[in-house]
N, C-alpha and C. Protein backbone atom coordinates (compact mmCIF):
# COMPACT_ATOMS: atom_id res chain seq x y z
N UNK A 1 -10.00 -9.11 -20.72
CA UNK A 1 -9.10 -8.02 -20.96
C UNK A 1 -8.89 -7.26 -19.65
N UNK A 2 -7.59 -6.90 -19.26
CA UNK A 2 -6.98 -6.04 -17.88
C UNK A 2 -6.79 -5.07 -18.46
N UNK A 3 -7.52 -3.79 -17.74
CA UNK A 3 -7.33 -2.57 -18.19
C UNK A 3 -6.80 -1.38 -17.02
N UNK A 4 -5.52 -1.03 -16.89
CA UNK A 4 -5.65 -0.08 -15.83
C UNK A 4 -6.13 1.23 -15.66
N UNK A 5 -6.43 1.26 -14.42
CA UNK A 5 -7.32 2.51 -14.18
C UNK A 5 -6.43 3.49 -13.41
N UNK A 6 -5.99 4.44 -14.46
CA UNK A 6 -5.22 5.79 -13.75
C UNK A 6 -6.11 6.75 -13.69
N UNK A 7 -5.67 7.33 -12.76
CA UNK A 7 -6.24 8.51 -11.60
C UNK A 7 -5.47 9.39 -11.97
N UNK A 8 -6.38 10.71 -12.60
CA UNK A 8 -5.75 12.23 -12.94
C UNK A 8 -5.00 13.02 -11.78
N UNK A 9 -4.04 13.69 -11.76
CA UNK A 9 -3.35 14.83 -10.73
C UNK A 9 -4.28 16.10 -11.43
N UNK A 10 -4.66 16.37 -10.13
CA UNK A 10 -4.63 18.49 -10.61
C UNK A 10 -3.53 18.94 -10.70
N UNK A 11 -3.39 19.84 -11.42
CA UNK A 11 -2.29 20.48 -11.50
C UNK A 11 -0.98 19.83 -12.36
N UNK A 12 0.37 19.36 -11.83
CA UNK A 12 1.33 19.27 -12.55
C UNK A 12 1.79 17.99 -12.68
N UNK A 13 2.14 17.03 -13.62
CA UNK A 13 1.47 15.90 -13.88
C UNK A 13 2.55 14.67 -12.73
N UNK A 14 3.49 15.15 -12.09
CA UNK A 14 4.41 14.62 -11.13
C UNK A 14 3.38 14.12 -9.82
N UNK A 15 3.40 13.10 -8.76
CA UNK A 15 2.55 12.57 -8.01
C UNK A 15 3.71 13.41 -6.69
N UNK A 16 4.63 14.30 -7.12
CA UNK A 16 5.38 14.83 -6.12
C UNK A 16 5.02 16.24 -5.96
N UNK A 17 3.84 17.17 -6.89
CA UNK A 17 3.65 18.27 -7.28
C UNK A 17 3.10 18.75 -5.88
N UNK A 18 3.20 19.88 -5.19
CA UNK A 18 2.64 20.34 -4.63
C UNK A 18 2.67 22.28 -4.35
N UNK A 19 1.59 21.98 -5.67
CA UNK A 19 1.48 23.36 -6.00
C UNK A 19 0.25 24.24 -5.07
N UNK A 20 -0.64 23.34 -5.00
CA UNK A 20 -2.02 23.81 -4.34
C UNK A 20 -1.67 24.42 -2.55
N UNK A 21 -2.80 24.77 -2.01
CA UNK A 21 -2.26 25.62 -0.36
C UNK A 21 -2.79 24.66 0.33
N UNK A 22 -3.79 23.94 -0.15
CA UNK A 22 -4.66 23.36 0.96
C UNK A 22 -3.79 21.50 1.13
N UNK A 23 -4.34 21.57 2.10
CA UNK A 23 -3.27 20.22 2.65
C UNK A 23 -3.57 18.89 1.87
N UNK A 24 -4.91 18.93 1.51
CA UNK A 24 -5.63 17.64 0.61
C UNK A 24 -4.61 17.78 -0.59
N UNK A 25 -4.45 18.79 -1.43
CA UNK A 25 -3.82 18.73 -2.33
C UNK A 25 -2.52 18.66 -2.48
N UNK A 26 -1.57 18.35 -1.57
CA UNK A 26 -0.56 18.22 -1.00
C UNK A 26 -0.47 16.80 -0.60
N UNK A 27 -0.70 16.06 -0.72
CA UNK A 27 -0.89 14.72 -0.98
C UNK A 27 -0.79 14.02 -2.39
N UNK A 28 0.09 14.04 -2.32
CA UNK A 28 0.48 12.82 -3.86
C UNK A 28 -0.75 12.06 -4.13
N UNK A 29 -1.17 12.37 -5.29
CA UNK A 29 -2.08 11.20 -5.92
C UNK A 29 -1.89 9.80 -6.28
N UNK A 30 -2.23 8.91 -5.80
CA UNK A 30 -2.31 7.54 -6.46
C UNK A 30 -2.23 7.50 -8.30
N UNK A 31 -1.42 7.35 -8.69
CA UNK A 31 -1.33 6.96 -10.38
C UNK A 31 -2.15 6.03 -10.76
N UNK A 32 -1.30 5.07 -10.03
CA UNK A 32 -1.98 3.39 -10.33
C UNK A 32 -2.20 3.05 -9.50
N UNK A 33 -3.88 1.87 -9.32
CA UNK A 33 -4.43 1.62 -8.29
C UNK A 33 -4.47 0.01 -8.55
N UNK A 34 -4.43 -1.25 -7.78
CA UNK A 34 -5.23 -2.52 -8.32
C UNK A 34 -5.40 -2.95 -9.37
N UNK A 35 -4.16 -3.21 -9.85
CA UNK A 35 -3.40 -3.67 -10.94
C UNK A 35 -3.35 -4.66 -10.68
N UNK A 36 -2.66 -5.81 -11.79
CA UNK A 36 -2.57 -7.07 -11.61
C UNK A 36 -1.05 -7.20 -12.77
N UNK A 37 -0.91 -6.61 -13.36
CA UNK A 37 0.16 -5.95 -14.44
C UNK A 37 0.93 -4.49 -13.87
N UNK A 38 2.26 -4.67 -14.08
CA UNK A 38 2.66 -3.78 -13.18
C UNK A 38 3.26 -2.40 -13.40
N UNK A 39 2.80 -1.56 -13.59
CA UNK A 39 2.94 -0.07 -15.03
C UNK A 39 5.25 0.34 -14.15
N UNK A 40 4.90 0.52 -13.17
CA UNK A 40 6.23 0.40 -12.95
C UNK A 40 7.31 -0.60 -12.99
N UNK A 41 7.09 -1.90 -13.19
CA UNK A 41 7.76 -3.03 -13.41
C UNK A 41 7.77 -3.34 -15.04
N UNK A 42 6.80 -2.81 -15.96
CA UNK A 42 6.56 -2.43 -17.18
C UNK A 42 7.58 -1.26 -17.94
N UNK A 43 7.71 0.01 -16.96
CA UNK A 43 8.36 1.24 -17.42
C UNK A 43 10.00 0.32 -17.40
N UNK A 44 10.24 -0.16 -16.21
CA UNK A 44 12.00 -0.76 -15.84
C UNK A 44 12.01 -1.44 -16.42
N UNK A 45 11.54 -2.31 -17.17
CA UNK A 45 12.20 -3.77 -18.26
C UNK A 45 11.56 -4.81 -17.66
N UNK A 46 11.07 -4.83 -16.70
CA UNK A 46 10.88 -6.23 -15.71
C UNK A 46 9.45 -6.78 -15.92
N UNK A 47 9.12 -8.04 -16.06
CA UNK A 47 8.49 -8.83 -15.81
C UNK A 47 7.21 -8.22 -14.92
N UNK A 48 5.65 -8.16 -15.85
CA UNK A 48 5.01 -6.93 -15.29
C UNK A 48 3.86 -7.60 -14.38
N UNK A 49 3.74 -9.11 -14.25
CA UNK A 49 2.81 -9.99 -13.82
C UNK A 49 2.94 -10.30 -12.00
N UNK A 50 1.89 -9.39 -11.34
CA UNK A 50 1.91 -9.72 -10.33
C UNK A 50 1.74 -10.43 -9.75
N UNK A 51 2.45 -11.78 -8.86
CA UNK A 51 1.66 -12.71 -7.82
C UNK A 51 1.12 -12.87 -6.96
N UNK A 52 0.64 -13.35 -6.17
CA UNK A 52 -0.49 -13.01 -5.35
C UNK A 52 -0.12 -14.41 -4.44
N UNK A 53 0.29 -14.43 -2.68
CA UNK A 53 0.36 -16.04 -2.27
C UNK A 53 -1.01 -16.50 -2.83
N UNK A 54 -2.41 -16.04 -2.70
CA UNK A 54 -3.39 -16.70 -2.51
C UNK A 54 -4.73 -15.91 -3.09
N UNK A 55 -5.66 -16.25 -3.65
CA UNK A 55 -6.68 -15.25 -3.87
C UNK A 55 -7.48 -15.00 -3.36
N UNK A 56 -7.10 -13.93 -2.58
CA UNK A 56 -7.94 -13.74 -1.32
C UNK A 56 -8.52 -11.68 -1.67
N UNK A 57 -9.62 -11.67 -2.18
CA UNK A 57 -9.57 -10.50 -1.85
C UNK A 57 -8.93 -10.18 -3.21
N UNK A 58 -9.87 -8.53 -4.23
CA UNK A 58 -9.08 -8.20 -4.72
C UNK A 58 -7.63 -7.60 -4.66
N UNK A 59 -7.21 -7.24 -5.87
CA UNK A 59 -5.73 -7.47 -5.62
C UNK A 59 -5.60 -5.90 -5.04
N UNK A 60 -5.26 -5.83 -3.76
CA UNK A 60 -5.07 -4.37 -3.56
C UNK A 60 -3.30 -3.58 -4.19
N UNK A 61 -3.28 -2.61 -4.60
CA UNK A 61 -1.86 -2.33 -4.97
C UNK A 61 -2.06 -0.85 -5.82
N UNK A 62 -0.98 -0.39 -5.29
CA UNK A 62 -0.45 1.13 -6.02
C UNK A 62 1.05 1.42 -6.59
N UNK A 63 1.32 2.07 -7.69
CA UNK A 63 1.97 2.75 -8.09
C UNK A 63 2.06 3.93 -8.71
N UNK A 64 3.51 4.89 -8.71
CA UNK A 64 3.73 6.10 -9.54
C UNK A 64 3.82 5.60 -10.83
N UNK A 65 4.11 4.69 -11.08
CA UNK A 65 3.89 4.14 -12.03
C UNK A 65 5.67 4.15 -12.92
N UNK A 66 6.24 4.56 -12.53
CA UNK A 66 8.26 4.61 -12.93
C UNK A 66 8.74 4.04 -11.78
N UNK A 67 9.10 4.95 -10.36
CA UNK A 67 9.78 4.50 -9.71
C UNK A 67 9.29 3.24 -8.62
N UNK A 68 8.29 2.73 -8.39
CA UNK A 68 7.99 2.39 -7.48
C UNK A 68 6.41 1.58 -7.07
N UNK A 69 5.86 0.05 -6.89
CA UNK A 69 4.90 -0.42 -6.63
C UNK A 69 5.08 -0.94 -5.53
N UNK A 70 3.36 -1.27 -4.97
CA UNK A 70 2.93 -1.42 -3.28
C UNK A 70 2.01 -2.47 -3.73
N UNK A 71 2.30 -3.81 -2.53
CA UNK A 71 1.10 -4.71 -3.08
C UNK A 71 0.78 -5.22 -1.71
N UNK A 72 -0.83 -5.52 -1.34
CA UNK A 72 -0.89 -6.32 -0.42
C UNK A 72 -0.59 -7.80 -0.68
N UNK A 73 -0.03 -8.23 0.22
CA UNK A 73 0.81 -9.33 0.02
C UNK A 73 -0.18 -10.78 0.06
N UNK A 74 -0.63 -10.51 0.96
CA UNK A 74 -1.57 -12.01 1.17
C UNK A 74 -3.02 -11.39 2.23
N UNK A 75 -3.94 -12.06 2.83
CA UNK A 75 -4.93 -11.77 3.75
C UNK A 75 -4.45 -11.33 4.70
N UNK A 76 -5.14 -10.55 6.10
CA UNK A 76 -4.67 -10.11 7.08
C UNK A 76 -5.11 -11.52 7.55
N UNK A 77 -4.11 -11.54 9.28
CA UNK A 77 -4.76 -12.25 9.94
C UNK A 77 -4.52 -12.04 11.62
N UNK A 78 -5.26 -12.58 12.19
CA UNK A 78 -5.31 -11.95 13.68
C UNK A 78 -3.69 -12.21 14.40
N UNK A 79 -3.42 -10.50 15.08
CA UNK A 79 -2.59 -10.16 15.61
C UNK A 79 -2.62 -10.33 17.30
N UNK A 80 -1.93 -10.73 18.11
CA UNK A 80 -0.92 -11.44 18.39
C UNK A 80 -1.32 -13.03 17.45
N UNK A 81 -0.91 -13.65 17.16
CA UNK A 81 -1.32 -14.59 16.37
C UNK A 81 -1.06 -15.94 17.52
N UNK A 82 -0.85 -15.62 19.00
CA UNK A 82 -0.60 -16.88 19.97
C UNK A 82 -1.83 -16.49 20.40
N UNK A 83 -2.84 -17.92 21.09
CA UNK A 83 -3.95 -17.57 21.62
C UNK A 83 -4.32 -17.48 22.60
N UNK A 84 -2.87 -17.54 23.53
CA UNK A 84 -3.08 -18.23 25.01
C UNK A 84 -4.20 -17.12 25.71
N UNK A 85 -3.83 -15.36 25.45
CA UNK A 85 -4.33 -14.63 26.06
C UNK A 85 -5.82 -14.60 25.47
N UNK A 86 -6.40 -15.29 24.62
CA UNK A 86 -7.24 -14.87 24.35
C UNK A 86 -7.38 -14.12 23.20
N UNK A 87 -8.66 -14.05 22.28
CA UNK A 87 -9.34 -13.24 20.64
C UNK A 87 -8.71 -11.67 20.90
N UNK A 88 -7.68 -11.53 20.40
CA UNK A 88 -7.65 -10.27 19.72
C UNK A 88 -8.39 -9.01 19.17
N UNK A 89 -8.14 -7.84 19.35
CA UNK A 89 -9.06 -6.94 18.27
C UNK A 89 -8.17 -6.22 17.19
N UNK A 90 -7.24 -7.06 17.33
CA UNK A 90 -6.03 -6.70 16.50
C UNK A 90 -5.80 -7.46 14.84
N UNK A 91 -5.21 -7.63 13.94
CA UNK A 91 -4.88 -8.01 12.82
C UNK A 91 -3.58 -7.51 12.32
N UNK A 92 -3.39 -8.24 11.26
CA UNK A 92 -1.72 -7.62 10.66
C UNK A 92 -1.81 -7.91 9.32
N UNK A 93 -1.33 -6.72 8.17
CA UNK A 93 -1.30 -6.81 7.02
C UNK A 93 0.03 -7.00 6.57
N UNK A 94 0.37 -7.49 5.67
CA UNK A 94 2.12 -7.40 5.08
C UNK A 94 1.86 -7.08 3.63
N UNK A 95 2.47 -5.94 3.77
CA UNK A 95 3.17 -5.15 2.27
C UNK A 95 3.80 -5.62 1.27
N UNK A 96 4.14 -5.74 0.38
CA UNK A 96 5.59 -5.79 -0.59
C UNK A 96 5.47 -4.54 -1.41
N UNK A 97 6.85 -4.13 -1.39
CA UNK A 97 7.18 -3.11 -1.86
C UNK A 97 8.38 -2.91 -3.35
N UNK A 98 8.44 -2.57 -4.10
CA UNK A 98 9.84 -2.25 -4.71
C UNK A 98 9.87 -0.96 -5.23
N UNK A 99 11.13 -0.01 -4.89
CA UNK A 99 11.46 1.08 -5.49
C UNK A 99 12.43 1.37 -6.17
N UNK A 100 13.01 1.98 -7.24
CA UNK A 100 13.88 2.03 -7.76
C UNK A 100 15.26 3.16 -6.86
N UNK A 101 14.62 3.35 -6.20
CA UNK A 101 16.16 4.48 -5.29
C UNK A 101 16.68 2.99 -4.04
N UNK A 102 16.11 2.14 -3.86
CA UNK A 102 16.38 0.74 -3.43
C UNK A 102 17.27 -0.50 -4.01
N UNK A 103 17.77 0.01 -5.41
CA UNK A 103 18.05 -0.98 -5.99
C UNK A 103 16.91 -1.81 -6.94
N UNK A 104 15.41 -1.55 -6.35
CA UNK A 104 14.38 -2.27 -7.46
C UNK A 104 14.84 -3.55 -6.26
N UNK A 105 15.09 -3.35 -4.91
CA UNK A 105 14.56 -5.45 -4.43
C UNK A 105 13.60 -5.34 -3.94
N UNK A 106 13.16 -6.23 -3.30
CA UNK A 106 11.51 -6.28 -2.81
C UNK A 106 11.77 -6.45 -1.44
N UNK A 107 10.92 -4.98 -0.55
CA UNK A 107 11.07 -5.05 0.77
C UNK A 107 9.59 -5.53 1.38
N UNK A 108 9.63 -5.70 2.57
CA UNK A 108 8.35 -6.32 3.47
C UNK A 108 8.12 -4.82 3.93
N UNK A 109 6.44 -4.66 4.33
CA UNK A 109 6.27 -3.99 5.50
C UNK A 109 5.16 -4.74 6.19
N UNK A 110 5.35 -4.88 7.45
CA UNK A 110 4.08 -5.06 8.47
C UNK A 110 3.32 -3.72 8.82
N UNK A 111 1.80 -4.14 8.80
CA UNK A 111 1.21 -2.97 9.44
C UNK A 111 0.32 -3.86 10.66
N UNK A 112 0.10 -3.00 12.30
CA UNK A 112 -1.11 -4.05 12.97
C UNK A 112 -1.96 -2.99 12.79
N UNK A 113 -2.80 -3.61 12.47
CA UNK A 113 -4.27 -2.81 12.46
C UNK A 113 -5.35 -3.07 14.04
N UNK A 114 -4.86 -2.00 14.44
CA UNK A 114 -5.71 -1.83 15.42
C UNK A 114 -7.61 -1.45 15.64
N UNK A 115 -8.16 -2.39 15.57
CA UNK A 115 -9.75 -2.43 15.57
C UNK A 115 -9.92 -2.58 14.36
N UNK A 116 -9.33 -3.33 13.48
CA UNK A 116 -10.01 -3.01 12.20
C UNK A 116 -11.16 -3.58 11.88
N UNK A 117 -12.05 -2.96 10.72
CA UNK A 117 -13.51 -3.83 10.87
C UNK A 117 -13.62 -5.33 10.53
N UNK A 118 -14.43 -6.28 10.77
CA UNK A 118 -14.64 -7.41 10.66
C UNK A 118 -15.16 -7.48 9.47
N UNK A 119 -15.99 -7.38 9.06
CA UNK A 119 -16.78 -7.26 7.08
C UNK A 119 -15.52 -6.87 6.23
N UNK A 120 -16.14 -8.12 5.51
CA UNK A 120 -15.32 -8.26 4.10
C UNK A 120 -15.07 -6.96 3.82
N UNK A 121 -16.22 -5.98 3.17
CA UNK A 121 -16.08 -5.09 2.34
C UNK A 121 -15.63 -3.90 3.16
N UNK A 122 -15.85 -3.69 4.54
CA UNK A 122 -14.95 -2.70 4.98
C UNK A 122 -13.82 -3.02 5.73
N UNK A 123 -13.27 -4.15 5.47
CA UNK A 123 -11.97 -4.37 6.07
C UNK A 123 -11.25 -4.58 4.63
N UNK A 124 -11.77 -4.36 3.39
CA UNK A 124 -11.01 -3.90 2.24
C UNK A 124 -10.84 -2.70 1.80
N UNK A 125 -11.69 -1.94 2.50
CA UNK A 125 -11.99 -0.60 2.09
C UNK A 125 -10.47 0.20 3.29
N UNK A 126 -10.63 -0.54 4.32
CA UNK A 126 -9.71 -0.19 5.76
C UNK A 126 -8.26 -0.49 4.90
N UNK A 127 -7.73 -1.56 4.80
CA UNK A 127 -6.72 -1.80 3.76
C UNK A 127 -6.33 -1.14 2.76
N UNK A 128 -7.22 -0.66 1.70
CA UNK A 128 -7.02 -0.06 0.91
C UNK A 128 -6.29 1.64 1.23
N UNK A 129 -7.16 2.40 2.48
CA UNK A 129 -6.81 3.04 3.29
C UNK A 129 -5.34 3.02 3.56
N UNK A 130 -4.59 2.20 3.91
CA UNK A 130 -3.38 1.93 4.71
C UNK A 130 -2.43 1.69 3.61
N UNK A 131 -2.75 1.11 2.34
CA UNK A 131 -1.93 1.28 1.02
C UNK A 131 -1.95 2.52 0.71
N UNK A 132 -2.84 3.72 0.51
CA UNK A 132 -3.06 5.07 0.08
C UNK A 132 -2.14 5.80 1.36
N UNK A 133 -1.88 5.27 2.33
CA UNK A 133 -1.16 6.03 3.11
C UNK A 133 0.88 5.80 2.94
N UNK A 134 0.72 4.25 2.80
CA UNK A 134 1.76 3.81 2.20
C UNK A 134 2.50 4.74 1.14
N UNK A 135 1.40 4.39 -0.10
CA UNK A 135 1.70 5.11 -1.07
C UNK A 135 2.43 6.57 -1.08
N UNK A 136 2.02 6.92 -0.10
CA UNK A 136 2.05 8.64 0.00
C UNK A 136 3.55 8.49 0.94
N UNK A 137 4.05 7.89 1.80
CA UNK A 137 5.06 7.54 2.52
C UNK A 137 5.91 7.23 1.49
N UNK A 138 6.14 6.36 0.22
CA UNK A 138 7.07 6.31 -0.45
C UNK A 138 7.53 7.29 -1.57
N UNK A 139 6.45 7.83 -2.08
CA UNK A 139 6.73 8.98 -2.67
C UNK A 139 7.37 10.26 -1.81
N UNK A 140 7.49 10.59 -0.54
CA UNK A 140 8.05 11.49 0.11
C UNK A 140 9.41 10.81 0.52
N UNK A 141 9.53 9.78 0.69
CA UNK A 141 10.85 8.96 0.59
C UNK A 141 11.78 8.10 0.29
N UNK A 142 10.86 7.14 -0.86
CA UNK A 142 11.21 6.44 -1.20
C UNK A 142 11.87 5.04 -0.29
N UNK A 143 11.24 4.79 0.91
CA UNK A 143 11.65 4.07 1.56
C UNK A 143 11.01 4.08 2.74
N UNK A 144 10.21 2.31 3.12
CA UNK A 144 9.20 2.39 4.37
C UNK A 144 9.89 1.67 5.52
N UNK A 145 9.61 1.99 6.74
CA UNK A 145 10.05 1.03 7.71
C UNK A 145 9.35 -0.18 7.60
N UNK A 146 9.79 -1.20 8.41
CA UNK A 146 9.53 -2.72 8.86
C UNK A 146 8.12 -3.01 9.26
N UNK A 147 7.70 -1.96 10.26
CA UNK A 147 6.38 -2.17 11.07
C UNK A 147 5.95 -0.56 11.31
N UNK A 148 4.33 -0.69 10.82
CA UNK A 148 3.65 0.53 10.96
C UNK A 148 2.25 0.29 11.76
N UNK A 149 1.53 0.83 12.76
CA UNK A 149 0.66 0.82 13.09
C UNK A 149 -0.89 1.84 12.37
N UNK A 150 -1.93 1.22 12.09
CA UNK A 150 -2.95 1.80 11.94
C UNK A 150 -4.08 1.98 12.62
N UNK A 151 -4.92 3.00 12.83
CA UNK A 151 -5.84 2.81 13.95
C UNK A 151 -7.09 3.40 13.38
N UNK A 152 -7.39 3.32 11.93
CA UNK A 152 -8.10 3.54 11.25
C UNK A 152 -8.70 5.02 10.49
N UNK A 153 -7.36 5.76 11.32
CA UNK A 153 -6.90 7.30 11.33
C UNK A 153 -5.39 8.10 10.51
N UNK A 154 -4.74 7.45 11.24
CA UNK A 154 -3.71 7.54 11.21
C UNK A 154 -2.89 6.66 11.26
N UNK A 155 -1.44 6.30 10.41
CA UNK A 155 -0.57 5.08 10.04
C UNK A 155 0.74 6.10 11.02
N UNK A 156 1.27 5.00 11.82
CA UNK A 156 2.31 5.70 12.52
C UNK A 156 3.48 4.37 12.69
N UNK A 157 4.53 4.70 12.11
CA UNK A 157 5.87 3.70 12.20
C UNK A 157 5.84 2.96 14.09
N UNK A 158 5.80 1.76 13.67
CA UNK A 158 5.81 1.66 15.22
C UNK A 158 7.19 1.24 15.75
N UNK A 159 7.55 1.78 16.91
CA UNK A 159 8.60 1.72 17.67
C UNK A 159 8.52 0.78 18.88
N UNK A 160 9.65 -0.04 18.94
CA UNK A 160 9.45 -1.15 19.89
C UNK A 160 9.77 -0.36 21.16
């Protein structure tokens, strides 16, 4: 049995509420976390079964749960991905996204993760991180760029 696990808002039950002073609370809450069934692809009519290229890693993913889900797409893997220069300390995650102020199609995002950790469990925990930041990026706009950088701090759109 799949059971999802929603996460309470303080305050006003919108993941857009920002009633509180302090900056933590000013942050949209995660609704839906690591799903495998999709509460916003569920609310629109659509087909609620998420795919996955490969099973790698639980399924990381968020939604508001109406307008809009975030899924990691497949494993990271080392960034520049040519080896001439030599092992990397770099990696790259890819997103899928769909929102309903989009039409509902499914966009890509790249993120490079700069230093991210090597261990399983905290280079899921680092990921998970970078979806919760995601998350919070689409709810203020409903729409992510192409390529974002992380540095285990801070997620910043990267500019060529």
């Amino acid at each position: 049995m799949l059971t999802f696990i929603r996460h309470a808002h303080r305050g006003a039950e919108s993941p857009r509420s920002t009633t509180s002073s302090s900056d933590a609370d000013r942050q949209p809450r995660v609704r839906w976390r690591d799903f495998s069934l999709c509460p916003h692809c569920r609310a629109n009519g659509r087909p609620s079964l998420l795919v996955r290229l490969q099973e790698w890693g639980p399924m990381i993913s968020r939604s508001d749960g109406f307008d809009f889900h975030l899924v990691l797409g497949d494993r990271p893997i080392e960034y520049p991905a040519e080896r001439a220069a030599g092992k990397s300390e770099m990696m790259s995650a890819g997103f899928w996204y769909q929102h309903e102020a989009n039409g509902g199609s499914t966009e890509t995002v790249a993120v490079i993760l700069r230093k991210p950790p090597r261990d399983g469990a905290s280079l899921l925990r680092h990921l998970e991180s970078v979806a919760d930041r995601l998350y919070r990026e689409l709810c203020k706009s409903g729409r992510l760029a192409c390529l974002y950088e992380f540095d285990g701090h801070q997620l910043r759109e990267f500019h060529h």
